[in-house]
Structures are given as structure tokens and as C-alpha cells.
Protein backbone atom coordinates (compact mmCIF):
# COMPACT_ATOMS: atom_id res chain seq x y z
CA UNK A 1 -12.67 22.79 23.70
CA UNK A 2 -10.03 20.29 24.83
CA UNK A 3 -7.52 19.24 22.09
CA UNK A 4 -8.75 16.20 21.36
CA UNK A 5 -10.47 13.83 18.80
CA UNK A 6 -12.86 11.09 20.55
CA UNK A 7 -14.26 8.90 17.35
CA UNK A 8 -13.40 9.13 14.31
CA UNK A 9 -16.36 7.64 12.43
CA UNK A 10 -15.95 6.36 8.66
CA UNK A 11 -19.36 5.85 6.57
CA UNK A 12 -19.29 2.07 5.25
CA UNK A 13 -20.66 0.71 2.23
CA UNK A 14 -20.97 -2.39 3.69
CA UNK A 15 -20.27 -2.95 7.60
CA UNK A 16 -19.44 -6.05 7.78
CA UNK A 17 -16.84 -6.52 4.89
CA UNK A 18 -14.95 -2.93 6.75
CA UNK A 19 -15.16 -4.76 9.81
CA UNK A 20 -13.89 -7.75 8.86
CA UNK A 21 -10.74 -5.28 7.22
CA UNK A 22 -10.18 -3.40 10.69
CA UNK A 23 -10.68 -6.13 13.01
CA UNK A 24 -9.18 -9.13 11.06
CA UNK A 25 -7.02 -7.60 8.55
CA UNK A 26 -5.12 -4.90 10.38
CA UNK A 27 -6.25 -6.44 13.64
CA UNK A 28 -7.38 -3.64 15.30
CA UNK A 29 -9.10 -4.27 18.91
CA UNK A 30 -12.97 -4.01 18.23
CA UNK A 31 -15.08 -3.31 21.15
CA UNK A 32 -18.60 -4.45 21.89
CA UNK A 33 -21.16 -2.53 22.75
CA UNK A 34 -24.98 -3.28 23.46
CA UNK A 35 -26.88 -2.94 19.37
CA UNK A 36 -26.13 -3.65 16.09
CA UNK A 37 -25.02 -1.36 13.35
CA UNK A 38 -21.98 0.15 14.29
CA UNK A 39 -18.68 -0.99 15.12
CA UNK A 40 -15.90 0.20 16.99
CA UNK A 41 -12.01 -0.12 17.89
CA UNK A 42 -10.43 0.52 20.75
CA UNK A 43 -7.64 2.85 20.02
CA UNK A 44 -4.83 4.27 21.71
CA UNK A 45 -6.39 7.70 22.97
CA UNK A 46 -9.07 7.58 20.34
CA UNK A 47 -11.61 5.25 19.14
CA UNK A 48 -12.39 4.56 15.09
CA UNK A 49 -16.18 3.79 14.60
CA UNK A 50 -17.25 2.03 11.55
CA UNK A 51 -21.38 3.27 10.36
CA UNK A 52 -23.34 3.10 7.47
CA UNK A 53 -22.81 5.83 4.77
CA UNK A 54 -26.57 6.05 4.65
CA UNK A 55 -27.40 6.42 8.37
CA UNK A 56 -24.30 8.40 8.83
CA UNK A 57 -25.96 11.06 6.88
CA UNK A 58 -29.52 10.62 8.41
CA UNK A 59 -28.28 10.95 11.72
CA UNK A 60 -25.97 14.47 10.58
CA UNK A 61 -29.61 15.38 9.08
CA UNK A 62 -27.50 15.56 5.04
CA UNK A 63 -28.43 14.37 1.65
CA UNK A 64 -25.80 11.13 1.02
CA UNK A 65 -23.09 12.18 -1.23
CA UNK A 66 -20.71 9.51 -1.62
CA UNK A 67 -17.13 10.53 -1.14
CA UNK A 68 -15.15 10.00 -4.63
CA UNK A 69 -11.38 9.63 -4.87
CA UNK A 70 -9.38 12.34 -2.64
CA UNK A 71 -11.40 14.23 -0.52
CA UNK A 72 -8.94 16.25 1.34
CA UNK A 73 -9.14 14.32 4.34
CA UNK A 74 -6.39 11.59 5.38
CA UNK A 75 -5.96 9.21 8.44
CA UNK A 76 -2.07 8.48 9.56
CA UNK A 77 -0.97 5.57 11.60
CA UNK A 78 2.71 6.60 12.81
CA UNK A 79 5.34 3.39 13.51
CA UNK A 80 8.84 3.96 15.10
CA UNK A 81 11.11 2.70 12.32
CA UNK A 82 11.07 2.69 8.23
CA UNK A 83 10.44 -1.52 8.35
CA UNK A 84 7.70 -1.22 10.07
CA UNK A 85 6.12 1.40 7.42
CA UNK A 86 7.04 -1.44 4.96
CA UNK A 87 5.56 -4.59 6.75
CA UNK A 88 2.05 -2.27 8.17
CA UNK A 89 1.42 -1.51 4.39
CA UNK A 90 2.09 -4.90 3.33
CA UNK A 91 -0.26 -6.28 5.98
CA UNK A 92 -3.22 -3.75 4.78
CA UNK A 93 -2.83 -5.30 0.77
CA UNK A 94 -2.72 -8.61 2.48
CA UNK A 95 -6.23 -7.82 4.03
CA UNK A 96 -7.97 -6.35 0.93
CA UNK A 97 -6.52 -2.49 1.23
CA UNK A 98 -4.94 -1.06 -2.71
CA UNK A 99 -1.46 0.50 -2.08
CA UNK A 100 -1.56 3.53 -3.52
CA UNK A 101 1.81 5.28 -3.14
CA UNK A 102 4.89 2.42 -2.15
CA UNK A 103 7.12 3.42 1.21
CA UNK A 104 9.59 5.95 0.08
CA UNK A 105 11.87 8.90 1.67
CA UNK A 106 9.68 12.07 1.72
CA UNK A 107 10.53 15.49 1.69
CA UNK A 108 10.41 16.48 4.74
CA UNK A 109 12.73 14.01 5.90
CA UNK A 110 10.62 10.78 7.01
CA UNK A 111 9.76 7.84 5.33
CA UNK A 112 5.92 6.98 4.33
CA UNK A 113 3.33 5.43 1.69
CA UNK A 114 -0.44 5.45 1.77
CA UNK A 115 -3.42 2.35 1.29
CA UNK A 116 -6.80 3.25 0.33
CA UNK A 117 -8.91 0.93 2.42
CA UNK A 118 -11.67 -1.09 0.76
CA UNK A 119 -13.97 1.66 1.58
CA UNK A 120 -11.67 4.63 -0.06
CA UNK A 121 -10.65 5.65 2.60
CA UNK A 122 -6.69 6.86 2.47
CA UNK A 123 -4.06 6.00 5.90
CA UNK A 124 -0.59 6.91 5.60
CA UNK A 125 1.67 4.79 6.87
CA UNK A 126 5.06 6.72 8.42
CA UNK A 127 8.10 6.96 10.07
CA UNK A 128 9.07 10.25 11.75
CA UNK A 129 12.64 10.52 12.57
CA UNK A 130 12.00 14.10 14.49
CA UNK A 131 9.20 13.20 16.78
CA UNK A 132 7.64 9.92 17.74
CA UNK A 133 3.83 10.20 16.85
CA UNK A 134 3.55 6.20 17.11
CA UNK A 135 1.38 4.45 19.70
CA UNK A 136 4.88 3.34 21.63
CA UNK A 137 5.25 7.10 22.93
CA UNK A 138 1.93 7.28 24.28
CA UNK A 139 2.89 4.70 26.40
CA UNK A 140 5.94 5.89 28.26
């Protein structure tokens, strides 16, 4: 297997309100395909699908069990200085996400604070003084 992640797909509630969050809120490039149903962002390296809780689990042949508070699983969006980490999180409450932890210094030496989306779904927002994870180093 090649080390790397395609899609990340996130089971919706209600499509069009988490579309509306990705696309218009953290204006995130969506991408149209041919159907309804689904919706997806272009990505830098990945792409972030957006699906119905319900046929989510159809399709993986599961009952639906709806995800409750922390569920051990966290996305991260990775910016090259400590501002940014202020103003992305500021622009996710603006669009309808709850901050759940403010920016701060963490311990292992960066600076970061997470959002819970309107779905649940946690993002960490950070700053990584050791090693540039944001979407600026893919680019060079």
C-alpha cells in the first residue's frame, strides 16, 4: 500500500447545511461531479467528501451508530505561523463551527486549538515550528 489517504469521507446529518460550512464558511474548493448526494473538495493531495450518515453506513454494509462527542479520531489543518491558527479558528466560529479549545502554546512546543464542526466533527488548527505540515510546503 502506498502511504497515502485519497478521501476522507465525513457522514452528514444534513448535506447541505455541511456543505454550505466547507464550501462557504471555510471556503474550501468543492468539486462537481456528475449525481447528487455527495459532495466533495478539492484538497491539496487529498480530497474531503461530505455523505450521508445513513448511506455512509449502507454502503460500508453497518448498522448507523451515530458518533457522540470524542471518538478518537481528529482532522488537522496545519498553517505556517501562530496568527494564522488564530484568524483560521476565528473564521470556522464565524461560519457556524463551536471552538472548543482557544489557540494556545502546547506542549510539545507548537501552538494550536480545535473547532468541532457543525457536524461534530473535531479539526485542529496548528502551527508547527519544527516541520512545515501546511499546504505552503507542498507546494515548493
Amino acid at each position: 500500500m502506498k502511504p497515502k489517504i485519497s478521501i476522507i469521507t465525513l457522514g452528514v446529518e444534513n448535506l447541505d447545511a455541511a456543505t454550505h460550512f466547507y464550501r462557504d464558511g471555510l471556503q474550501l474548493p468543492e468539486h462537481q461531479f456528475d449525481g447528487d448526494g455527495i459532495s466533495f473538495f478539492a484538497l491539496s493531495g487529498t480530497w474531503l467528501a461530505l455523505y450521508p450518515h445513513q448511506a455512509l453506513a449502507e454502503d460500508i454494509g453497518i448498522p448507523l451508530e451515530k458518533p457522540t462527542g470524542y471518538n478518537g479520531v481528529t482532522l488537522a489543518h496545519n498553517v505556517v505561523t501562530k496568527e494564522e491558527v488564530d484568524a483560521v479558528l476565528a473564521q470556522a466560529v464565524a461560519a457556524g463551527a463551536t471552538l472548543i479549545k482557544p489557540a494556545q502554546s502546547v506542549f510539545w512546543g507548537g501552538y494550536s486549538g480545535y473547532f468541532k464542526d457543525p457536524e461534530g466533527y473535531l479539526w485542529e488548527v496548528a502551527y508547527n515550528p519544527f516541520t512545515d505540515l501546511s499546504w505552503e510546503a507542498d507546494q515548493r
